[in-house]
Protein backbone atom coordinates (compact mmCIF):
# COMPACT_ATOMS: atom_id res chain seq x y z
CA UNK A 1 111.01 134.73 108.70
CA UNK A 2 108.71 133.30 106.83
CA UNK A 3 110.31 129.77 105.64
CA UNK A 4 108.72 127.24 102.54
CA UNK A 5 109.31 123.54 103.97
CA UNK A 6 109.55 120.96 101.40
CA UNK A 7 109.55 117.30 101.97
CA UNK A 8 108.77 114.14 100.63
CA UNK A 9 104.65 113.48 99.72
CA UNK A 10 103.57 111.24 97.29
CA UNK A 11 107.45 109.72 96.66
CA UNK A 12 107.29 108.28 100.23
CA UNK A 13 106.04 109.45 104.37
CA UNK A 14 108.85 107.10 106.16
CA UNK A 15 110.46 110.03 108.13
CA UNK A 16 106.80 112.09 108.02
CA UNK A 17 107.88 112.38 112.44
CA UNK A 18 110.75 114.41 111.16
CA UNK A 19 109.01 116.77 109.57
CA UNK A 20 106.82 117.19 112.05
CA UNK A 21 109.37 118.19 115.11
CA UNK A 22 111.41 120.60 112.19
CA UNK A 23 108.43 122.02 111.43
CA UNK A 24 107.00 122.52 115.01
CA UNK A 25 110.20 123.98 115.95
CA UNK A 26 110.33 125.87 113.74
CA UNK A 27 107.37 127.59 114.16
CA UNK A 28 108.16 127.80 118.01
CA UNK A 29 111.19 129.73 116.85
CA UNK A 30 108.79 132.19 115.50
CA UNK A 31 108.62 131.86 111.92
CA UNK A 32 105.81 131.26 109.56
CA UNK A 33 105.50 128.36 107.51
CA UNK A 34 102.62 128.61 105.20
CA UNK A 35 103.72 124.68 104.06
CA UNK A 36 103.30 123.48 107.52
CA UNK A 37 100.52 121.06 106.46
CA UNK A 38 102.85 119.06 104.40
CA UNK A 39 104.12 117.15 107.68
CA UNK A 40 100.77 116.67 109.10
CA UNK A 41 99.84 112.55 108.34
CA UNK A 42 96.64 113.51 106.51
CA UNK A 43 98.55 115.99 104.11
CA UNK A 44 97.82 113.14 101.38
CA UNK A 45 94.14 113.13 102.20
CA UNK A 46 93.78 117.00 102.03
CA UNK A 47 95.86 117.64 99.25
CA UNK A 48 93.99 115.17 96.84
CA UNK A 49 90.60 118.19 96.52
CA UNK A 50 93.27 120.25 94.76
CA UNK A 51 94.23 120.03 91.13
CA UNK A 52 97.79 119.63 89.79
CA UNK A 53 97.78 122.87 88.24
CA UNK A 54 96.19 124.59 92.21
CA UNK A 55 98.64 122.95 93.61
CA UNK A 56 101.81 124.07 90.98
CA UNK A 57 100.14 127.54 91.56
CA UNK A 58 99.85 127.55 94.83
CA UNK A 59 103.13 126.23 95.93
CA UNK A 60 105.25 129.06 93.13
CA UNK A 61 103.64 131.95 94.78
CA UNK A 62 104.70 130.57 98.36
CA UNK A 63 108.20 130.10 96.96
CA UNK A 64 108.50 133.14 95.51
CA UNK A 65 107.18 134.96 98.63
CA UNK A 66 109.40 132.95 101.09
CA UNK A 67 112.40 134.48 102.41
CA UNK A 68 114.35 131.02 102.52
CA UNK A 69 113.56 127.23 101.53
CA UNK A 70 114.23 124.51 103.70
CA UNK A 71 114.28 121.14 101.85
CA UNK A 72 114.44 117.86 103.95
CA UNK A 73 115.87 115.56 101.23
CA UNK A 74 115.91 112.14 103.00
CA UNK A 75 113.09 110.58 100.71
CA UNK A 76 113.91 110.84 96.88
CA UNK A 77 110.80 113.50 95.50
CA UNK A 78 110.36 115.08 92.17
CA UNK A 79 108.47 117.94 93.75
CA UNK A 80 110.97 118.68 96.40
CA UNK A 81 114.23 119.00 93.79
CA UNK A 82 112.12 121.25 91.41
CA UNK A 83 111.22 122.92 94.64
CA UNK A 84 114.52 123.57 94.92
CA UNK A 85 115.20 124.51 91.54
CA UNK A 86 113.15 126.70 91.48
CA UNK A 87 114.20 128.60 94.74
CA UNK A 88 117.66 128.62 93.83
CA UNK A 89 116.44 130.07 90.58
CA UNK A 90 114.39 132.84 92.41
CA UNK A 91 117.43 133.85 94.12
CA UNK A 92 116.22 132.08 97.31
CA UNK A 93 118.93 130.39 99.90
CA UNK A 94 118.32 126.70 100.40
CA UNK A 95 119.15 124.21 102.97
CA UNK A 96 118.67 120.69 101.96
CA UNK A 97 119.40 118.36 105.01
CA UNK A 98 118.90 114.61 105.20
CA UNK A 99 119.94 111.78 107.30
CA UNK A 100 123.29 111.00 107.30
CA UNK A 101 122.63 107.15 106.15
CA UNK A 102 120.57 108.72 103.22
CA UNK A 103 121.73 108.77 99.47
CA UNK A 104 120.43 112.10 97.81
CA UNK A 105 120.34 113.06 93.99
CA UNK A 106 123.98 114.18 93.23
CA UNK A 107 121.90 116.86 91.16
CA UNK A 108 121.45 118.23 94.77
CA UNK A 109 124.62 117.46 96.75
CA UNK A 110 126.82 118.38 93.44
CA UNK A 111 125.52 121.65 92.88
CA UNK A 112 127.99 124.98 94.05
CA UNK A 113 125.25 127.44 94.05
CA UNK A 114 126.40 129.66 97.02
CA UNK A 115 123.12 130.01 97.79
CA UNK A 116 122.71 125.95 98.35
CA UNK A 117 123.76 124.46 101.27
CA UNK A 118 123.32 120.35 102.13
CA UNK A 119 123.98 118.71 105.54
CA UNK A 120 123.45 115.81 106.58
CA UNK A 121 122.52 114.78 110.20
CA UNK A 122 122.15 112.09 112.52
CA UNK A 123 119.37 112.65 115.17
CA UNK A 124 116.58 115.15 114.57
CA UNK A 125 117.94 117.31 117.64
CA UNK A 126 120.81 117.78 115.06
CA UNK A 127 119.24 118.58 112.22
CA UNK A 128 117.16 121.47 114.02
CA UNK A 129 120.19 123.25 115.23
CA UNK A 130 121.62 122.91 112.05
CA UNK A 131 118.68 124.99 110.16
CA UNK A 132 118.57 127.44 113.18
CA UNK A 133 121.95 127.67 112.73
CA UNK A 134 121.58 128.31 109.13
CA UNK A 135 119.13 130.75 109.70
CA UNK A 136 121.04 132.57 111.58
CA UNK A 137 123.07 133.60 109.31
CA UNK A 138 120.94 135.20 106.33
């Protein structure tokens, strides 16, 4: 399946090792993730050659070619939510997890799009069997 992750950049890396292990295993599951360089710890470095507009470019196309987004929401991110948005827009199904001591954007966790769904976990062990769980069912 091939999967968009979105997380947190420039609005803050504190759980950057979560995205790491969701993104390796989800790649060990078999999927592509053509945003897989978003968890690496020198995304910041790498993404600074690009321009705003490359980047707004860039990222649309690999939303709108993605067969799912998968959102982790613990860090509050402009980017991620019009990620989101805009995948929810495109007709894409979302899941938006975050740790369960996290507030998130009620413009996230109040939405009924059937097409959303937000969980909340406590260990990252959790929050991978959620997704695959999630995945499973598409």
């Amino acid at each position: 399946m091939n999967i968009y992750f979105a997380c947190s950049i420039t609005g803050g890396r504190e759980f950057e090792s979560a995205y790491q292990e969701i993104v390796a295993a989800l790649i060990a599951d078999g999927h592509e993730i053509p945003t897989s360089h978003l968890a690496q710890t020198e995304v910041m470095e790498n993404e600074r050659v690009l321009t705003p507009r490359d980047v707004y470019e860039r990222d649309v196309n690999w939303i709108k070619n993605c067969d799912v987004l998968i959102a982790e929401v613990s860090v509050l991110s402009h980017g991620v939510g019009y990620e989101i948005a805009f995948a929810l827009g495109a007709g894409k199904p979302v899941l938006c997890i975050h740790q369960e001591d996290r507030r998130v954007s009620k413009m996230i966790t109040g939405n009924s799009d059937p097409l959303l769904k937000v969980t909340a976990y406590s260990s990252i062990g959790e929050s991978i069997s959620q997704l695959r769980t999630f995945l499973s069912r598409l």
